[in-house]
Protein backbone atom coordinates (compact mmCIF):
# COMPACT_ATOMS: atom_id res chain seq x y z
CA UNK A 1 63.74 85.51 40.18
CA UNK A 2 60.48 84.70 42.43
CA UNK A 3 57.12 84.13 41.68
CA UNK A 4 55.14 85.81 44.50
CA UNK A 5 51.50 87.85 44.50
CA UNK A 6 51.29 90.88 42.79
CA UNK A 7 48.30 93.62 43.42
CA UNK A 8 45.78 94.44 40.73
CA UNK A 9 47.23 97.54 39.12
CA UNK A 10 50.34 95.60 37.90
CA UNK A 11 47.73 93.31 36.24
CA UNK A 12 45.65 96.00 35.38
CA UNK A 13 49.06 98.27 33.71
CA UNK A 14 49.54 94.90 32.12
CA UNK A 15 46.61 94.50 30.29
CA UNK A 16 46.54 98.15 29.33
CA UNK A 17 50.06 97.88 27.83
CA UNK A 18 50.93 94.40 26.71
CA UNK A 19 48.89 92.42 24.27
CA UNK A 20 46.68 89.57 26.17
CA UNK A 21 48.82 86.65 24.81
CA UNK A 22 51.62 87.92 27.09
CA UNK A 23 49.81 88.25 30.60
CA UNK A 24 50.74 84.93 32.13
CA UNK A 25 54.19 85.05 30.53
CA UNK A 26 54.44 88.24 32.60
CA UNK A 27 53.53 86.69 35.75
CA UNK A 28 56.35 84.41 35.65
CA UNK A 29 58.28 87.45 35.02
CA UNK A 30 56.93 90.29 37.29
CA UNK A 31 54.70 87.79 39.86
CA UNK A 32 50.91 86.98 39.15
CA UNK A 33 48.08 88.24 41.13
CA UNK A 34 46.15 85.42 43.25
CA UNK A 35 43.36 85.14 45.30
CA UNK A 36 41.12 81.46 46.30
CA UNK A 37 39.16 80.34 43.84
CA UNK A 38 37.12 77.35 44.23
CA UNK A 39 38.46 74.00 43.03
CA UNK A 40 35.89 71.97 40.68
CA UNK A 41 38.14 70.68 37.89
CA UNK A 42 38.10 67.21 38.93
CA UNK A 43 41.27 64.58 39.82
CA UNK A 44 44.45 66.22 38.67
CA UNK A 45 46.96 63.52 36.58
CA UNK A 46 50.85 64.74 35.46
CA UNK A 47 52.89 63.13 32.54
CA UNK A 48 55.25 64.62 31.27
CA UNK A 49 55.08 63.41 27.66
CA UNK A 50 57.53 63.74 24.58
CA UNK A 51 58.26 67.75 23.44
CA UNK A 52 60.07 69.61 20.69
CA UNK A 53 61.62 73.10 21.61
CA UNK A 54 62.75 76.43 19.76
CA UNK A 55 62.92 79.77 19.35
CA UNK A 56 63.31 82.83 17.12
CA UNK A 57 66.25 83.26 16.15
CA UNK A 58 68.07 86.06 18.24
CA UNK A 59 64.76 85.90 20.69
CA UNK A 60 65.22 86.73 24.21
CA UNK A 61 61.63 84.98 24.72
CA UNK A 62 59.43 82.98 22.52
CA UNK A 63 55.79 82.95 23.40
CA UNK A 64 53.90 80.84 20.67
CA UNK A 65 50.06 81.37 20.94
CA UNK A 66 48.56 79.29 18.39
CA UNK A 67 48.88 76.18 16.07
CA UNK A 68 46.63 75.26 12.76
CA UNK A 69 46.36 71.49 11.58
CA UNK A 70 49.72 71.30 9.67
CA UNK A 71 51.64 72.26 12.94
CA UNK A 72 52.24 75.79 11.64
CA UNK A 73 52.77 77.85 14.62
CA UNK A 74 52.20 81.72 15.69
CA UNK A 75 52.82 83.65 17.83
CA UNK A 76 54.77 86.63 19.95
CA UNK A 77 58.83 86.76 20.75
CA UNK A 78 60.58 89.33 22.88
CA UNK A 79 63.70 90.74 20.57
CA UNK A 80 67.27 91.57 21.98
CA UNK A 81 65.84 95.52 22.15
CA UNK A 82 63.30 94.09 24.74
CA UNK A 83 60.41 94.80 22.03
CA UNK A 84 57.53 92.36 21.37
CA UNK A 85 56.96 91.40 17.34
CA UNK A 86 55.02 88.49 15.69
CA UNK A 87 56.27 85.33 14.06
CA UNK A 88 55.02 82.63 12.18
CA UNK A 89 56.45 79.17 12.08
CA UNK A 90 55.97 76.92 9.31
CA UNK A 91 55.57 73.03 9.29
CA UNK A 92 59.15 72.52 8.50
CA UNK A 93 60.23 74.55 11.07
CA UNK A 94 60.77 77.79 8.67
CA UNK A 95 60.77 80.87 11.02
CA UNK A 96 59.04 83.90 10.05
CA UNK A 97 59.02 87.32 12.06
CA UNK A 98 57.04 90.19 11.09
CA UNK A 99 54.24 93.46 11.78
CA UNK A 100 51.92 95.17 10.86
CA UNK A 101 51.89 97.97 8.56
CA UNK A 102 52.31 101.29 10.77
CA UNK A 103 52.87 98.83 14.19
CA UNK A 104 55.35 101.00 16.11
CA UNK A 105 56.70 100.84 19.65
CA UNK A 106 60.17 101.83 21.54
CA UNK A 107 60.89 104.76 23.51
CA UNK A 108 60.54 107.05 20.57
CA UNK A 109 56.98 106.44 20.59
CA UNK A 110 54.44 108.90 22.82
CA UNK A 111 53.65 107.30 25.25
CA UNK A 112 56.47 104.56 25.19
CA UNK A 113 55.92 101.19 24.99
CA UNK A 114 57.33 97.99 23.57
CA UNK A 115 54.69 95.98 22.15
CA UNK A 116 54.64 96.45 18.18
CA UNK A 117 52.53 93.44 17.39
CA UNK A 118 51.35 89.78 18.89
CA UNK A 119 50.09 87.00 16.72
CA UNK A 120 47.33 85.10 18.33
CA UNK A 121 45.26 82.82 16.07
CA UNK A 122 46.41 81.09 12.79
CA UNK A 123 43.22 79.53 9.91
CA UNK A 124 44.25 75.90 8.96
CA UNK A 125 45.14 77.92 5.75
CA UNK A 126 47.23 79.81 7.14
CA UNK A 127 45.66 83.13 7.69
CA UNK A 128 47.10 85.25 10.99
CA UNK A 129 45.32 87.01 13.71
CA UNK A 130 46.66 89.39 16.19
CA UNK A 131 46.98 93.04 17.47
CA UNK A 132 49.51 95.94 17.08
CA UNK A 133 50.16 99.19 18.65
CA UNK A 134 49.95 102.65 16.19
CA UNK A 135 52.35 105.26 17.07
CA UNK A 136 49.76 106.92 19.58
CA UNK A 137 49.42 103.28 21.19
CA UNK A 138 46.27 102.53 20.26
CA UNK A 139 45.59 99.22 20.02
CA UNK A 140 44.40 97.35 16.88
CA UNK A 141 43.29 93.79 15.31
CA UNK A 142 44.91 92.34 12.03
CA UNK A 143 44.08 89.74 9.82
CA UNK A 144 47.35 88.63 8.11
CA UNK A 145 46.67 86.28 4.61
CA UNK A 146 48.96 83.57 3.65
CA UNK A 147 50.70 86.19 1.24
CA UNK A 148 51.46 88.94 3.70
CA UNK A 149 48.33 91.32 2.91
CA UNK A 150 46.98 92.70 6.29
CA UNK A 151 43.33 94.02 7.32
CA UNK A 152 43.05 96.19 10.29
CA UNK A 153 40.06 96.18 12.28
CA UNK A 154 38.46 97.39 15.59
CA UNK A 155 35.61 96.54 17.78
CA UNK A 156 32.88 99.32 17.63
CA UNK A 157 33.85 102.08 20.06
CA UNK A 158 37.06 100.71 21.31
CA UNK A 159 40.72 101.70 22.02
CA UNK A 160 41.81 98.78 22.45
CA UNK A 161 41.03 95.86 20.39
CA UNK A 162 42.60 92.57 21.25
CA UNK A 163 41.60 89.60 18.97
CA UNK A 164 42.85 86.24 20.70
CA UNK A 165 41.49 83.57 18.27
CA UNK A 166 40.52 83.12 14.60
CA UNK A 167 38.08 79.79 13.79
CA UNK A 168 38.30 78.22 10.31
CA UNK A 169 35.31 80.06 9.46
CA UNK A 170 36.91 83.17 10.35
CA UNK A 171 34.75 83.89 13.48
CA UNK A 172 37.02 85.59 15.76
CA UNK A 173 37.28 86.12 19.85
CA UNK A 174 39.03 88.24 21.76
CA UNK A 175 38.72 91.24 24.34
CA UNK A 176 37.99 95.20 23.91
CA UNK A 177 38.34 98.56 26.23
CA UNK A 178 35.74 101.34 25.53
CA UNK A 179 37.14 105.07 26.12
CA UNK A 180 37.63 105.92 30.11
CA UNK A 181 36.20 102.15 31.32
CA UNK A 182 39.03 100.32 32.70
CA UNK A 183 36.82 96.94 32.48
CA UNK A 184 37.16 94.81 29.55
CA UNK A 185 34.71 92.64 27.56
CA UNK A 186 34.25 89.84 25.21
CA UNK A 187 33.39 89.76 21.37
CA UNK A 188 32.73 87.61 18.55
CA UNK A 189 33.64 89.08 14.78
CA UNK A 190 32.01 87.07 11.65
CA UNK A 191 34.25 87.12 8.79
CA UNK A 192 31.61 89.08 7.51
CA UNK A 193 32.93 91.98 9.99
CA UNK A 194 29.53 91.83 12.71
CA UNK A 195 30.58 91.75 16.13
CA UNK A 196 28.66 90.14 19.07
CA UNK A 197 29.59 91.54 23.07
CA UNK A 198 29.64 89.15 26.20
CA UNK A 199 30.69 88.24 29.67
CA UNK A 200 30.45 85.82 31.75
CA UNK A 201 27.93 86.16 35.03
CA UNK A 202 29.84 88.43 37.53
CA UNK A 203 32.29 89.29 35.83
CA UNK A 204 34.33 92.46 36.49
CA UNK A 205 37.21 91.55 33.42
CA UNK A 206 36.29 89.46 30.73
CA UNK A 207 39.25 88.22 28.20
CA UNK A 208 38.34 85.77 25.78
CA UNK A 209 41.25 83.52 24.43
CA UNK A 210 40.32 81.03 22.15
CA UNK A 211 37.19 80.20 19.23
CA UNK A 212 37.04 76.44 17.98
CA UNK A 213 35.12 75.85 14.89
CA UNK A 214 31.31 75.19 16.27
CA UNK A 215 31.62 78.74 17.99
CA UNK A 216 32.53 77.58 21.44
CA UNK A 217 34.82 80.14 23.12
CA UNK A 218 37.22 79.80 26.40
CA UNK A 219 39.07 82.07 28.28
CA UNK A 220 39.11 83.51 31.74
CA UNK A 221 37.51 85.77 33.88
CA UNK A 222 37.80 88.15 36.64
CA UNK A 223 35.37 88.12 40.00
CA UNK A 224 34.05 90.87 41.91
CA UNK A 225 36.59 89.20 44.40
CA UNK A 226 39.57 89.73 41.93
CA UNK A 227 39.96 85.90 41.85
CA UNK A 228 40.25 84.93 38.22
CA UNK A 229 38.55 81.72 36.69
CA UNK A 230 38.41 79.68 33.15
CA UNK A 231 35.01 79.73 31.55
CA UNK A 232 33.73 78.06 28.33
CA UNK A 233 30.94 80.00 26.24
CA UNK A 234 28.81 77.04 24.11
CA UNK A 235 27.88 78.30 20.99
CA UNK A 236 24.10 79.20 22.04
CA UNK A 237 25.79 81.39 24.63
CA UNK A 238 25.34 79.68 27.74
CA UNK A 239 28.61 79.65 29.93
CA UNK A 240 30.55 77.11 32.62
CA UNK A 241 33.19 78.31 34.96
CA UNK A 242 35.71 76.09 35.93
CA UNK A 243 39.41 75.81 37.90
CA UNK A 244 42.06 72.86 38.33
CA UNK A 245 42.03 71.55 41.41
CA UNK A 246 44.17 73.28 43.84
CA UNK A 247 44.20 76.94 42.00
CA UNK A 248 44.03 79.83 43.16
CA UNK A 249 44.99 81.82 39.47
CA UNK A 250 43.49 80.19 36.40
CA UNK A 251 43.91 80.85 32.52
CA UNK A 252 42.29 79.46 29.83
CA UNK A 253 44.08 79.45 26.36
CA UNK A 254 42.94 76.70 23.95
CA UNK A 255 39.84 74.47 23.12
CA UNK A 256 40.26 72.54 20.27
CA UNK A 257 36.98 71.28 18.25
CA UNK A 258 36.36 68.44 20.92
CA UNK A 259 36.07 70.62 23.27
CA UNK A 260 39.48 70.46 24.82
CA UNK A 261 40.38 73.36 27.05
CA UNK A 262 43.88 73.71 27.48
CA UNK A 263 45.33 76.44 30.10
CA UNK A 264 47.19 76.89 33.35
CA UNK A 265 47.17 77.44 37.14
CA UNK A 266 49.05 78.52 40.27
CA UNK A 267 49.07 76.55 43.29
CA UNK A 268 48.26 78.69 46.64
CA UNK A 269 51.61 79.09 47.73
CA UNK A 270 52.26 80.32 43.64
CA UNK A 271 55.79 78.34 43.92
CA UNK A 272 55.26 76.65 40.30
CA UNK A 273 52.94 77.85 37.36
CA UNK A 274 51.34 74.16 36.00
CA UNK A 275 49.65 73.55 32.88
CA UNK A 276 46.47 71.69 32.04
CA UNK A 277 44.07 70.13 29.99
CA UNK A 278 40.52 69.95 30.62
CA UNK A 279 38.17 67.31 28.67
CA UNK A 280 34.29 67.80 27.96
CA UNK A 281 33.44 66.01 31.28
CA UNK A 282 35.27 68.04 33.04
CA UNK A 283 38.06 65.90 33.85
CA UNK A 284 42.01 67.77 34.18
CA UNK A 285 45.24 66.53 33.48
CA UNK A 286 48.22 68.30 34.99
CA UNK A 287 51.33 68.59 32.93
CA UNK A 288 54.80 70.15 32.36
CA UNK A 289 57.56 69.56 30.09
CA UNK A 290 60.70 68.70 31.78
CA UNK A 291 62.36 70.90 34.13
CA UNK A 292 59.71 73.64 33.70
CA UNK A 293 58.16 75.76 36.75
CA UNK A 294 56.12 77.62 34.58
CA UNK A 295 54.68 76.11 31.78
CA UNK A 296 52.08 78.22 29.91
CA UNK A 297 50.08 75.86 27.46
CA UNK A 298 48.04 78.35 24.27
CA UNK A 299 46.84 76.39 22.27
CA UNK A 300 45.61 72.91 21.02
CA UNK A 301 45.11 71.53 17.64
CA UNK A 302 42.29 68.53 16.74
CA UNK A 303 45.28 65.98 17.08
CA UNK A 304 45.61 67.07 20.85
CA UNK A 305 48.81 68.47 20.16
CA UNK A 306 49.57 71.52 22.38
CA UNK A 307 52.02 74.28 21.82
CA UNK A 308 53.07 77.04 24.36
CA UNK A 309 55.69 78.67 26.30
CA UNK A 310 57.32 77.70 29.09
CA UNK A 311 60.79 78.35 31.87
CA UNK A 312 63.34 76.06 33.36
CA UNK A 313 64.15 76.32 36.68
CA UNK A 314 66.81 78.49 36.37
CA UNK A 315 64.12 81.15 35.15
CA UNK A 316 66.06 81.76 32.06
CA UNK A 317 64.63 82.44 29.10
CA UNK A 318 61.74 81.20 28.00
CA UNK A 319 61.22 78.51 25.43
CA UNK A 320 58.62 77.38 23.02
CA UNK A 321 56.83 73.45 23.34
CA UNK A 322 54.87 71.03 21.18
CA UNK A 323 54.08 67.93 23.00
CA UNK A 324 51.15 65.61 24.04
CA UNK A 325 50.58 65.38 27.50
């Protein structure tokens, strides 16, 4: 398997049909899309640092997303039917998977699709965020509690509601479609349900990834160009785009409450998928864990520890991380 350039309707099919955790898990699979973007991220440092690995049981792929204080872990896997479902992975190392209520996908579903449901965000007490897909493949958010009751909710108008991140207050992030507008856009959700709309300056495809718990969101952001960027939202709303030195594709996926951005990035000639961490000055460190080419970082906790997904060189399956870079 190759990683090469893709055009912009595979992304575009891709956003429409998978949840947003997936999308740079699906450019190591499929190839990413990749145009210049400028490089402003500062000196670029690699270690590779100490990591633990593992999977859901059975799992063709396991994509965590998220990881609360206690090192509980969430995320998406990728079954031996080739359908996506959610999991939840205790401190000791207990495996949960589960869905929604009424989350459906397979070819029996009109139109088909194999996305049931994608955890995204996990509360340091252990409430779940993510989205599912109905039978008529709309898409939905979900609030799972620590005892398996879910809320379903959806951002005012939309079709598709992808929450990416869940604060300790409850604020949530993520990314919506409106009926027959192919561009996407930001929110904020209170826990008290209100949601807030945004995107960066120039933006043509907004998709928010992560909340920390003064407000601050990251993700990434499409140009006019088509060449994607990481941008950080500060609480009062004010943004700052940013890429690793040397990208030409970059995704932003965690920020911890320091600040800490962690994401990734493609080199120009796209031959290896890094990961990074960016600090509040600005300043990146490179990093993979052994033997990966694409290493897909989503999350950071306040300890610095990072979780994520990444594949060995053979591009077999890919594996889960925790590690410090």
């Amino acid at each position: 398997m190759q990683i090469k350039p893709a055009d912009h309707s595979v992304l575009q099919q891709m956003f429409r049909n998978q949840v947003y955790l997936n999308c740079m898990q699906f450019h190591v699979q499929q190839g990413p899309l990749g145009e210049t973007a400028p490089a402003n991220g500062g000196a670029n440092t690699t270690n590779a640092g100490i990591f633990i690995t593992f999977d859901v049981p059975d799992a063709l792929s396991t994509m965590p997303a998220a990881i609360n204080p206690a090192a509980a872990v969430t995320g998406t896997y990728f079954d031996a039917e080739e359908l996506f479902h959610s999991f939840l992975r205790s401190s000791d190392g207990i495996i949960t998977a589960f869905d929604p209520p009424g989350a459906t996908c397979g070819p029996s579903t009109t139109p088909a699709h194999n996305t049931c449901s994608g955890a995204v965000g996990i509360t340091p007490e252990g409430i779940i965020v993510g989205s599912y897909a109905d039978v008529n493949d709309v898409i939905h958010g979900y609030l799972r509690a620590p005892n398996g009751v879910f809320t379903v909710f959806d951002a005012p108008g939309s079709t598709f509601t992808n929450p990416t991140s869940i604060n300790p207050a409850g604020a949530i992030t993520g990314g919506f479609f409106v009926t027959g507008s192919f561009g996407a856009h930001g929110f904020s959700r209170t826990r008290n349900g209100t949601f807030t709309t945004f995107d960066p300056l120039g933006s043509t495809y907004t998709n928010p990834t992560a909340i920390n718990p003064a407000g601050a969101i990251t993700g990434f952001y499409m140009d006019a160009s088509g060449t994607f960027h990481g941008f950080l939202r500060a609480p009062d709303g004010t943004f700052t785009t940013f890429d690793p030195s040397g990208s030409v594709l970059t995704g932003a996926f965690g920020i911890n409450p320091a600040g800490i951005i962690v994401g990734d990035f493609f080199p120009p000639d796209f031959s290896v998928q890094h990961g990074f961490q960016r600090a509040r000055d600005g300043t990146i460190i490179v990093f993979d864990p052994p033997g990966s080419v694409a290493t897909i970082p989503a999350a950071i906790n306040p300890a610095g520890v990072i979780t994520g997904n990444f594949t060995p060189s053979d591009f077999s399956a890919g594996h889960g991380f925790l590690g410090r870079p």
